[in-house]
N, C-alpha and C. Protein backbone atom coordinates (compact mmCIF):
# COMPACT_ATOMS: atom_id res chain seq x y z
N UNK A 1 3.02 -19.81 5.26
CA UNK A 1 3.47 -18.69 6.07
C UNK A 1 4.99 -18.60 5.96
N UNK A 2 5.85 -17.10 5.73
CA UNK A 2 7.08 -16.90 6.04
C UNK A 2 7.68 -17.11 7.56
N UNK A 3 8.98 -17.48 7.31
CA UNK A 3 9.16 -17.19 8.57
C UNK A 3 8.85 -16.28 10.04
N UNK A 4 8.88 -14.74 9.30
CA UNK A 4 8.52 -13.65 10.02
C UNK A 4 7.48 -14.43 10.71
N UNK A 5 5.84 -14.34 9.67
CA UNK A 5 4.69 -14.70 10.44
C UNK A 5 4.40 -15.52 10.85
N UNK A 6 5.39 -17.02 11.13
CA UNK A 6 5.06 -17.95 11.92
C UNK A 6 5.52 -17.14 13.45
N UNK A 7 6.67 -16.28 13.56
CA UNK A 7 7.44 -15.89 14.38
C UNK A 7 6.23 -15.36 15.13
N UNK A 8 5.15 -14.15 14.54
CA UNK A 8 4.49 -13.05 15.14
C UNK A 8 3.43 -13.87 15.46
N UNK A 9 2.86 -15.17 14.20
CA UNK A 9 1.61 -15.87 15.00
C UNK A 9 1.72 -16.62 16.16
N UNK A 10 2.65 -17.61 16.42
CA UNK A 10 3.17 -18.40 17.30
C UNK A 10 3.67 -17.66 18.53
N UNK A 11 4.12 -16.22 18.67
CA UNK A 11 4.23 -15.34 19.95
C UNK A 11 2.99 -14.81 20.31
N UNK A 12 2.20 -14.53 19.71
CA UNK A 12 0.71 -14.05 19.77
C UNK A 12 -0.27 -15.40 20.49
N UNK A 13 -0.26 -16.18 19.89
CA UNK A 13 -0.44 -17.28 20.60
C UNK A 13 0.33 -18.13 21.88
N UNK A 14 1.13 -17.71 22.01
CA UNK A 14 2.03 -17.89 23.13
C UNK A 14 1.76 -17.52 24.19
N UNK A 15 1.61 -16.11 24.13
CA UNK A 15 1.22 -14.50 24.92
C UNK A 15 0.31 -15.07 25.76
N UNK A 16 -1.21 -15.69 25.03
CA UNK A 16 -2.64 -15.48 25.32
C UNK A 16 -2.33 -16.86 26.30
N UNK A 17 -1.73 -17.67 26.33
CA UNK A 17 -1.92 -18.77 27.04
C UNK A 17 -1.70 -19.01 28.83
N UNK A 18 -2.66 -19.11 29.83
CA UNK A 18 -2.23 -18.76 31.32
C UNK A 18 -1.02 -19.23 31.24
N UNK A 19 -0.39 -18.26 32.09
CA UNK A 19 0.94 -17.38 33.01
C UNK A 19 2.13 -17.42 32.04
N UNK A 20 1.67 -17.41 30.67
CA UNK A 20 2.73 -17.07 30.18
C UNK A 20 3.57 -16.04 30.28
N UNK A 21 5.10 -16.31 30.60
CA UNK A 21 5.76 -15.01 30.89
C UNK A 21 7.01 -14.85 29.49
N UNK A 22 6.63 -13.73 29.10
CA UNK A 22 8.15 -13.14 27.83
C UNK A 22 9.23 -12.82 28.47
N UNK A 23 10.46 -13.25 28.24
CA UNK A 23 11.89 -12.82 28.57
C UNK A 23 12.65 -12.90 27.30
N UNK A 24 13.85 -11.91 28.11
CA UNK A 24 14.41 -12.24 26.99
C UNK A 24 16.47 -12.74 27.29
N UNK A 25 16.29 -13.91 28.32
CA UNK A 25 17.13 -14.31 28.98
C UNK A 25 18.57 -14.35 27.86
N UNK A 26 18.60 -14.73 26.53
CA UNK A 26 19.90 -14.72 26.11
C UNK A 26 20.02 -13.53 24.81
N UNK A 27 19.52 -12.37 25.21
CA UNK A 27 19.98 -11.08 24.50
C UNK A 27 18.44 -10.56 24.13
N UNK A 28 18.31 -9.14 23.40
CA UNK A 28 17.57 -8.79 22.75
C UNK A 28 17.30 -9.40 21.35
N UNK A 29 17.97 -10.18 21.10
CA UNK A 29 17.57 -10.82 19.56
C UNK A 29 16.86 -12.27 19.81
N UNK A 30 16.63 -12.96 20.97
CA UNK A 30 15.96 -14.06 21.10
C UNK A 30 14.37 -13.72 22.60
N UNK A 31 13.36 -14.48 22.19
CA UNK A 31 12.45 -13.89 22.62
C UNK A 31 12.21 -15.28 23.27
N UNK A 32 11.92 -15.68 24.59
CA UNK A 32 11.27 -17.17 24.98
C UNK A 32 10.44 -16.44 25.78
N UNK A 33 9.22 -17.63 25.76
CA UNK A 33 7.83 -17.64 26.46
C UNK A 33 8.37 -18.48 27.59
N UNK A 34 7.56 -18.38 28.37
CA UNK A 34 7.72 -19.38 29.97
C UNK A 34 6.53 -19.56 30.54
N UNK A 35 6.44 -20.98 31.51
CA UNK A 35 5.52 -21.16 32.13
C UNK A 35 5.88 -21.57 33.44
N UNK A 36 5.85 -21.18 34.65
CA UNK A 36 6.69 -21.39 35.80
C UNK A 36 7.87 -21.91 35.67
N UNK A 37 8.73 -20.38 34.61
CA UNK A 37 10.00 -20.62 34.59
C UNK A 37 10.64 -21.56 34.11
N UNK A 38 9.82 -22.27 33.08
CA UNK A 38 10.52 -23.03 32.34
C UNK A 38 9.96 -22.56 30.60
N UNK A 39 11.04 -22.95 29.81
CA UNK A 39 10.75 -22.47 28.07
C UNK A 39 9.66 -23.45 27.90
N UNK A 40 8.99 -22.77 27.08
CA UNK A 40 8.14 -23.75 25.71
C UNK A 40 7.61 -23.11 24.76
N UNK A 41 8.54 -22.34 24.36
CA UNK A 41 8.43 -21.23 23.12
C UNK A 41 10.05 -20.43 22.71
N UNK A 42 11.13 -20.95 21.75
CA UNK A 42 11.90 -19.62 21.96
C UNK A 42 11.69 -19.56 20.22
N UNK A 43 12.10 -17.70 19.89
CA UNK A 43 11.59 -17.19 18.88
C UNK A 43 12.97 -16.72 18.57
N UNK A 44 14.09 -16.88 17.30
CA UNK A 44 14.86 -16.41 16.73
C UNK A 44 15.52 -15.81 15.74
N UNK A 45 16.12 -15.36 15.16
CA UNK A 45 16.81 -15.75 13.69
C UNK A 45 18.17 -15.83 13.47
N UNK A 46 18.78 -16.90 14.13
CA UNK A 46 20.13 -17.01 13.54
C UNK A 46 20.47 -17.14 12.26
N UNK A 47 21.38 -16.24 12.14
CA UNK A 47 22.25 -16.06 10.65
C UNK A 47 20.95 -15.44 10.12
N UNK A 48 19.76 -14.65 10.67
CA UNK A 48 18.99 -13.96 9.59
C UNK A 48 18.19 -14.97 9.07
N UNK A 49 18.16 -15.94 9.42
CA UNK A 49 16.62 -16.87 9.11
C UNK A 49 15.55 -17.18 10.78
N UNK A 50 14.81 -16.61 10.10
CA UNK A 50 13.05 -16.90 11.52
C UNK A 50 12.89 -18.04 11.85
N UNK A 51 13.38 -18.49 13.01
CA UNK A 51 12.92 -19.58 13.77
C UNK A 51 11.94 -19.99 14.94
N UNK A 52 10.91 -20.68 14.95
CA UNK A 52 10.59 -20.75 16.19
C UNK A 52 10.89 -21.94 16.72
N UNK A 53 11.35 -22.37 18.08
CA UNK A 53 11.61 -23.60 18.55
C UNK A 53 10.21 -23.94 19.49
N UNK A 54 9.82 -25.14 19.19
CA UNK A 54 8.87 -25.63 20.54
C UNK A 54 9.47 -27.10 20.93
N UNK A 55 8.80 -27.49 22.08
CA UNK A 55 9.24 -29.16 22.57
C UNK A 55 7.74 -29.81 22.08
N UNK A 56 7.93 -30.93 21.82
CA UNK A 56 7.27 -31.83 21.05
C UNK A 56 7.67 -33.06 21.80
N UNK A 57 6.99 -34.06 21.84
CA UNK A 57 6.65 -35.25 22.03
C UNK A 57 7.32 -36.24 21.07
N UNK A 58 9.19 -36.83 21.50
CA UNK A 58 10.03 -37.30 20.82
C UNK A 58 9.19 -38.41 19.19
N UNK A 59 8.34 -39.45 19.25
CA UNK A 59 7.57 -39.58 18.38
C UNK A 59 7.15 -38.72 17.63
N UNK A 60 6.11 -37.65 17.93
CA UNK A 60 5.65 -37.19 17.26
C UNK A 60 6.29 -35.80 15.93
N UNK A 61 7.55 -35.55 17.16
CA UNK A 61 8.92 -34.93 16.44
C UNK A 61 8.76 -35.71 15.02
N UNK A 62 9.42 -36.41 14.96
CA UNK A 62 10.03 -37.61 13.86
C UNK A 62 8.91 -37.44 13.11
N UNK A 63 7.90 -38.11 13.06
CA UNK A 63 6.61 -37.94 12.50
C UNK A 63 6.81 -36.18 11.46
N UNK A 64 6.52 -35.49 12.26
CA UNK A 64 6.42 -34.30 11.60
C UNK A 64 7.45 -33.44 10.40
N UNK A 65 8.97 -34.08 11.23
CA UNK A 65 9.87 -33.74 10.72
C UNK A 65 10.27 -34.31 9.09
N UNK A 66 9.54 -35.63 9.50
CA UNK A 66 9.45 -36.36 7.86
C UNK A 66 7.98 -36.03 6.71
N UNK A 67 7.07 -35.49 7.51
CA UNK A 67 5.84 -34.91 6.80
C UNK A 67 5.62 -33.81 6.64
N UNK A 68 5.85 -33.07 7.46
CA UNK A 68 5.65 -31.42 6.67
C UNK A 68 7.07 -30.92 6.42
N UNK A 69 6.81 -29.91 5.19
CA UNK A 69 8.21 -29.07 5.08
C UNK A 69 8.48 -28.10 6.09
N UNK A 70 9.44 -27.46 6.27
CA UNK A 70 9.52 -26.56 7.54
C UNK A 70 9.43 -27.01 9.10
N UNK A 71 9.35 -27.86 8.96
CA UNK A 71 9.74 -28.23 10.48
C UNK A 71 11.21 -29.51 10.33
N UNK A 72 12.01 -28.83 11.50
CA UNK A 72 13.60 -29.61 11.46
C UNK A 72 13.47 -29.48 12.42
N UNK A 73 14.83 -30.29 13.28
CA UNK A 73 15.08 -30.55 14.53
C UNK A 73 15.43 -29.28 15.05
N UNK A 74 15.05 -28.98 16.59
CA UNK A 74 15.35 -27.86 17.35
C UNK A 74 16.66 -27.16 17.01
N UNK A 75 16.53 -26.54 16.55
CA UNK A 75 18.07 -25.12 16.25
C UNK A 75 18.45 -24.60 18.21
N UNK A 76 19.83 -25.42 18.50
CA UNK A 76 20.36 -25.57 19.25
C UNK A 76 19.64 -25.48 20.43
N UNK A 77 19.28 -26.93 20.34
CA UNK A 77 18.03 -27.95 21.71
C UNK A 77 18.24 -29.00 21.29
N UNK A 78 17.87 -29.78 22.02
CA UNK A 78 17.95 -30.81 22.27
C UNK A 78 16.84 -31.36 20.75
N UNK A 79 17.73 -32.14 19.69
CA UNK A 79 16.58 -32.49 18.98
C UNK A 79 15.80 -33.52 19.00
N UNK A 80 15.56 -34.17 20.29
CA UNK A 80 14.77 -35.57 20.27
C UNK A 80 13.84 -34.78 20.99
N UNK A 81 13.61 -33.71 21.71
CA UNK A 81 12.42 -33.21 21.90
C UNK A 81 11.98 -31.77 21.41
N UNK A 82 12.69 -31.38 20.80
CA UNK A 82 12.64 -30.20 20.29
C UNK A 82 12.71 -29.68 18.50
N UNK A 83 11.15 -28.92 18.07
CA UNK A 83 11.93 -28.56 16.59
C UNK A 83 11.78 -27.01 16.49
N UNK A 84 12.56 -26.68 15.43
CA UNK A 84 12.34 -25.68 14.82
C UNK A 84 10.97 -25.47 13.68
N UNK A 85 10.31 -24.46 13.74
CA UNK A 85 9.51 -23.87 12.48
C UNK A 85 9.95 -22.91 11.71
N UNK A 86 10.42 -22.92 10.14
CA UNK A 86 11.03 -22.05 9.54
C UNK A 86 10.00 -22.06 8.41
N UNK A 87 10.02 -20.93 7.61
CA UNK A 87 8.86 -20.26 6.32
C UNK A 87 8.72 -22.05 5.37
N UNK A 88 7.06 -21.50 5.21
CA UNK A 88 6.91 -23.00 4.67
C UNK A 88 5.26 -22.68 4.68
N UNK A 89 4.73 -23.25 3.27
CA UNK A 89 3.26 -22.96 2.76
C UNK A 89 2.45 -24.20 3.73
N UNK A 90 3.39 -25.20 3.97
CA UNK A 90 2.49 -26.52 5.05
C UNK A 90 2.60 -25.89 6.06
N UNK A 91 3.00 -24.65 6.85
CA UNK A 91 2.71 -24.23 8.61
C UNK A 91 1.67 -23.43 8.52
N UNK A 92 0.08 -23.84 8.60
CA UNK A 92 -0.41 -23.10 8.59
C UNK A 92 -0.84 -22.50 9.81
N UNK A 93 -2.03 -21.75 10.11
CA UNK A 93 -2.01 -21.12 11.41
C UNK A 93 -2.33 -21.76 12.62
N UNK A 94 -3.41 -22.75 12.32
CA UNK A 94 -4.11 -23.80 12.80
C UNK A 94 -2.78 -24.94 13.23
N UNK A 95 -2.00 -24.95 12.51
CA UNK A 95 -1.04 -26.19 12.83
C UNK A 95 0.23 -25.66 13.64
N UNK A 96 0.14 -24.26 13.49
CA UNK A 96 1.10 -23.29 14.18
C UNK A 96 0.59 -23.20 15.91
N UNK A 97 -0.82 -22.97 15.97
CA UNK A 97 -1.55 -23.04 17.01
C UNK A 97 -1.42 -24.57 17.81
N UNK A 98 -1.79 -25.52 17.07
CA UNK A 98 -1.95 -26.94 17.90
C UNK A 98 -0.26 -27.01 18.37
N UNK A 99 0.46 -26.75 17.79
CA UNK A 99 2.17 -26.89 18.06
C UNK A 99 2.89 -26.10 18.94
N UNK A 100 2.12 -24.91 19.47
CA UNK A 100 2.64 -23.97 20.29
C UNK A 100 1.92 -24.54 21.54
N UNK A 101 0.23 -25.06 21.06
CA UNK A 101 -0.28 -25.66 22.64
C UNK A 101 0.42 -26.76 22.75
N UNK A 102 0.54 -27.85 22.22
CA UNK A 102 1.63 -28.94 22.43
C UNK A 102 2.50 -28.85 23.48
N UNK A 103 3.45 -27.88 22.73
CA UNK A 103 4.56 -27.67 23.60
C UNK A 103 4.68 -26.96 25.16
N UNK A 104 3.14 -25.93 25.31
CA UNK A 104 2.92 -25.85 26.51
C UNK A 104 2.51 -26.58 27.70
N UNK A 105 1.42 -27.78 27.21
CA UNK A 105 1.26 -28.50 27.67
C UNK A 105 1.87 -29.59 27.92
N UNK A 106 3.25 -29.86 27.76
CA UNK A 106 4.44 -30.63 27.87
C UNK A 106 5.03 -30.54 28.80
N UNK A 107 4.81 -29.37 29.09
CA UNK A 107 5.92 -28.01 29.78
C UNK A 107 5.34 -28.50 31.51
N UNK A 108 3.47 -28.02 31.13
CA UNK A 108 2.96 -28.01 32.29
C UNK A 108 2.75 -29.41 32.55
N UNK A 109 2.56 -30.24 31.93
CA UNK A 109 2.58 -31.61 32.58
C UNK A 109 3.84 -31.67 33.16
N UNK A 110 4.92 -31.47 33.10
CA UNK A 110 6.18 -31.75 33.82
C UNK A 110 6.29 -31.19 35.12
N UNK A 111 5.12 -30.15 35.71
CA UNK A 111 5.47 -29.48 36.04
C UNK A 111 4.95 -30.28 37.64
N UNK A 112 5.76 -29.78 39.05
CA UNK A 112 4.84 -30.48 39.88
C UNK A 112 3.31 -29.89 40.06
N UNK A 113 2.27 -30.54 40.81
CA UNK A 113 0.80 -30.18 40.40
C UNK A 113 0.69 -28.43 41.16
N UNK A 114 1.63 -28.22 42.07
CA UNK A 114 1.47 -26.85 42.84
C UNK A 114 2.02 -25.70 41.86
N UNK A 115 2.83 -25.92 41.23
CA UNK A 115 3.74 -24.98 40.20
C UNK A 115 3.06 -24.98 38.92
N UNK A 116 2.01 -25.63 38.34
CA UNK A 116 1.16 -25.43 37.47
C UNK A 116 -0.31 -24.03 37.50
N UNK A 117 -0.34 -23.98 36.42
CA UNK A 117 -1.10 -22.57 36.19
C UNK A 117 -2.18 -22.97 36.85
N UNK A 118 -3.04 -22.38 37.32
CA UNK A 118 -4.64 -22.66 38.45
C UNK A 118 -5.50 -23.56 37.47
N UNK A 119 -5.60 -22.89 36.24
CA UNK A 119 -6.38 -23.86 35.08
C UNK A 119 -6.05 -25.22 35.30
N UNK A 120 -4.80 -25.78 35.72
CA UNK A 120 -4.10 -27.27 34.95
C UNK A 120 -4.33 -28.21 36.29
N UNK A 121 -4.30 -26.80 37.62
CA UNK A 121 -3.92 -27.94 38.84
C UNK A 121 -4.75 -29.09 39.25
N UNK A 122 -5.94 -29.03 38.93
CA UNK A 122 -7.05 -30.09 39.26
C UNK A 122 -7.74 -30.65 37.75
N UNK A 123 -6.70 -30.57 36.88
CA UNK A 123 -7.11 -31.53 35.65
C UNK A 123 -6.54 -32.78 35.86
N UNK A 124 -7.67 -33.93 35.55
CA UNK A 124 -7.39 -35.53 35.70
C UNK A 124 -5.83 -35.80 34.99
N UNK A 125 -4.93 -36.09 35.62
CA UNK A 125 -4.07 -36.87 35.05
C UNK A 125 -4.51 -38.30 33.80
């Protein structure tokens, strides 16, 4: 997948996930998803290259960052929990998908159990 269509699959999948909310807190050229007000999706292109950032699980970061092409450390985040997805034939849609839920479910585990989406609040820790 190009950049573009990781951009359009990974917001599409973003979208569909409970209480996801779209803003677009630092201009019209950057797009973040939210889940009680916190990121776990932002969509960019600085300097004209398609980025998507998600948070990841500091291990599993590293892991990825050394095995597939197209994934680097978060484009200005924090990179021990955060990467970027840029155009690359290894992002496929399926791996675009498990990486966008990842990062939501990161989000909502952090979250306290009342501020979580109705789906999450009475899942077993």
């Amino acid at each position: 997948m190009d950049g573009e269509q990781i951009q359009h699959y990974a917001a599409t999948v973003a979208a569909g996930l409970p209480s996801a909310e779209k803003d677009f807190p630092f201009g019209d050229e950057t797009t973040v998803y939210r889940v009680a007000g916190k990121i776990f999706i932002l969509v960019a292109s600085p300097y004209g290259r398609p980025l998507v950032n998600l948070k990841v699980d500091p291990e599993h970061s590293v892991a990825l960052r050394q095995t597939v092409e197209g994934i680097e450390p978060g484009w200005h985040m924090n990179k021990k929990h955060w990467i970027s997805l840029a155009g690359s034939e290894q992002l496929t849609e399926e791996l675009v998908t498990e990486l966008v839920h990842e990062s939501y479910e990161l989000i909502v585990e952090s979250l306290p159990r009342k501020n979580r989406p109705v789906e999450y609040r009475f899942k077993a820790d």
